[in-house]
C-alpha atoms as a PDB file:
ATOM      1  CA  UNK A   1      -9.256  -6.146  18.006  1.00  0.00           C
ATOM      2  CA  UNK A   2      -7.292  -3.099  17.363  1.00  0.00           C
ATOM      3  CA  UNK A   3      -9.114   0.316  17.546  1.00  0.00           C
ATOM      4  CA  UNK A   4      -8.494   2.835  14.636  1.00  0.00           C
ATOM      5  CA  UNK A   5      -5.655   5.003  17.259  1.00  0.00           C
ATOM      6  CA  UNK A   6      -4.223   1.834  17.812  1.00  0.00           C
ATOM      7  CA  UNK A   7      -3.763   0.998  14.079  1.00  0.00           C
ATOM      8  CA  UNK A   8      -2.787   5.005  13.471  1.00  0.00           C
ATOM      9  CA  UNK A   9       0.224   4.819  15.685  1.00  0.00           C
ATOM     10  CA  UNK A  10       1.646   1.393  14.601  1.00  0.00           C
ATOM     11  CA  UNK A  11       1.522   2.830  10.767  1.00  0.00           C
ATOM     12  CA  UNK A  12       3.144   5.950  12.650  1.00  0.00           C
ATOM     13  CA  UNK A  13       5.832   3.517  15.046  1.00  0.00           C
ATOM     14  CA  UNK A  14       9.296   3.411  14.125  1.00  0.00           C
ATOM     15  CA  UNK A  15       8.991   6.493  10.887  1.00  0.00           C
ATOM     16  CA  UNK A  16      11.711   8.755  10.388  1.00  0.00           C
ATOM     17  CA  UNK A  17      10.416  12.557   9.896  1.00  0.00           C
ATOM     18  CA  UNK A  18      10.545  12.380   6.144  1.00  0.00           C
ATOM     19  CA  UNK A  19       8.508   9.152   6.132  1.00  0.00           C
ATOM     20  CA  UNK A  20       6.165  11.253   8.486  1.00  0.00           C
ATOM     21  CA  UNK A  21       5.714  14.014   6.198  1.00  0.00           C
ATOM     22  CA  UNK A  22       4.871  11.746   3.398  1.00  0.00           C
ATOM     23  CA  UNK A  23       2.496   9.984   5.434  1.00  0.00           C
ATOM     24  CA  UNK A  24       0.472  13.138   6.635  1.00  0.00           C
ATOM     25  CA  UNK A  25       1.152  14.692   2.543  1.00  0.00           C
ATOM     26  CA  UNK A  26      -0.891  11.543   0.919  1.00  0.00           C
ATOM     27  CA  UNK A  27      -3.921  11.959   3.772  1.00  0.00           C
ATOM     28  CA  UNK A  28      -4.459  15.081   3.262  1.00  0.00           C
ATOM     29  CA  UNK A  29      -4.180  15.064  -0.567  1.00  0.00           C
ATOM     30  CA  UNK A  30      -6.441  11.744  -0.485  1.00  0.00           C
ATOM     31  CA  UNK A  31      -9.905  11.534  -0.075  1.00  0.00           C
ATOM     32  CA  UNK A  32     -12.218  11.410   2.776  1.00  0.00           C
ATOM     33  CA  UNK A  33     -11.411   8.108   4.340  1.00  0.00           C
ATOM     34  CA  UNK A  34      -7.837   9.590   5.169  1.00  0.00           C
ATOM     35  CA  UNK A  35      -9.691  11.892   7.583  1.00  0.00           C
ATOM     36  CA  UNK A  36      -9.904   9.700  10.974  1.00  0.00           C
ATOM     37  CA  UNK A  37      -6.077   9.457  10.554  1.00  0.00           C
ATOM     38  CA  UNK A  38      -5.263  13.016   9.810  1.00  0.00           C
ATOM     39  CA  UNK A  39      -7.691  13.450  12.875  1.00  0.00           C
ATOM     40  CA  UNK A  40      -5.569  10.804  15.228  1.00  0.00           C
ATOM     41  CA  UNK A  41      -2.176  12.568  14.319  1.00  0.00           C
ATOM     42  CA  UNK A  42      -3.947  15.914  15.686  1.00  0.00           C
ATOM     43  CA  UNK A  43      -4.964  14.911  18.855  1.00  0.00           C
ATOM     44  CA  UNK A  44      -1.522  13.434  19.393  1.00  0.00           C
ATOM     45  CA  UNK A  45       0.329  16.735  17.988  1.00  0.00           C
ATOM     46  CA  UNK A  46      -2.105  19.024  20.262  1.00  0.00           C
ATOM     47  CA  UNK A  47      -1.661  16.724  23.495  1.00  0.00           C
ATOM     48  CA  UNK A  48       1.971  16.872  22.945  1.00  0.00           C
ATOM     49  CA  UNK A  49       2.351  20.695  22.055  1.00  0.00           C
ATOM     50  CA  UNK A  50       2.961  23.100  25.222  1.00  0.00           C
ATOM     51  CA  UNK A  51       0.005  25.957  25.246  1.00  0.00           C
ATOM     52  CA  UNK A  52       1.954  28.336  22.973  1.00  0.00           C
ATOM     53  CA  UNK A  53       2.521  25.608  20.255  1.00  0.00           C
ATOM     54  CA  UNK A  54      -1.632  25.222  20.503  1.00  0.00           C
ATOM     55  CA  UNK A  55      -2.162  28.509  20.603  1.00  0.00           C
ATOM     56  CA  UNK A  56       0.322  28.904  16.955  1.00  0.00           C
ATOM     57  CA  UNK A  57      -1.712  26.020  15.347  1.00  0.00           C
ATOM     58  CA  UNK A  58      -4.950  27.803  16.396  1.00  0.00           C
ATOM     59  CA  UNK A  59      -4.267  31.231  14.835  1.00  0.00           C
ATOM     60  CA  UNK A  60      -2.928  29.578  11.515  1.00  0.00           C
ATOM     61  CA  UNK A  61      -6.467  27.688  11.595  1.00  0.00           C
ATOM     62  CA  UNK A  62      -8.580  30.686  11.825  1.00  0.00           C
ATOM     63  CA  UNK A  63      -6.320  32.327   8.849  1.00  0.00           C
ATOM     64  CA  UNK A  64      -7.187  29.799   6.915  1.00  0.00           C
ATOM     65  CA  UNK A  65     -10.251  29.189   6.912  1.00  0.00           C
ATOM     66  CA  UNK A  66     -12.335  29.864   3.967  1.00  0.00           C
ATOM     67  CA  UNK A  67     -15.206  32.691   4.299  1.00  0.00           C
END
């Protein structure tokens, strides 16, 4: 049985980057069941970024969070 990474990367395998951005654009403009995914492309994006990359995606985080 294939876990939920598992079935993230093989709907992510073989994409070109515009594919990619369209992929990521519907999940986040979808509703909450998108979510896990969104959250499976971020841990690969922040385990493949180098510490300044990480430390970029950080700071745009805390500016945009609401308060």
């Amino acid at each position: 049985m294939m876990d939920l990474r598992q079935a993230i990367f093989q709907k992510l395998q073989n994409k070109n980057q515009s594919e990619l951005h369209d992929i990521i654009n519907d999940s986040v403009n979808n509703d909450e069941r998108t979510l896990p995914g969104l959250g499976v492309i971020f841990e690969l994006i922040w385990e493949k970024s180098d510490e300044q990359t990480q430390n970029h995606l950080v700071s745009t985080l805390e500016n945009h969070i609401p308060h």
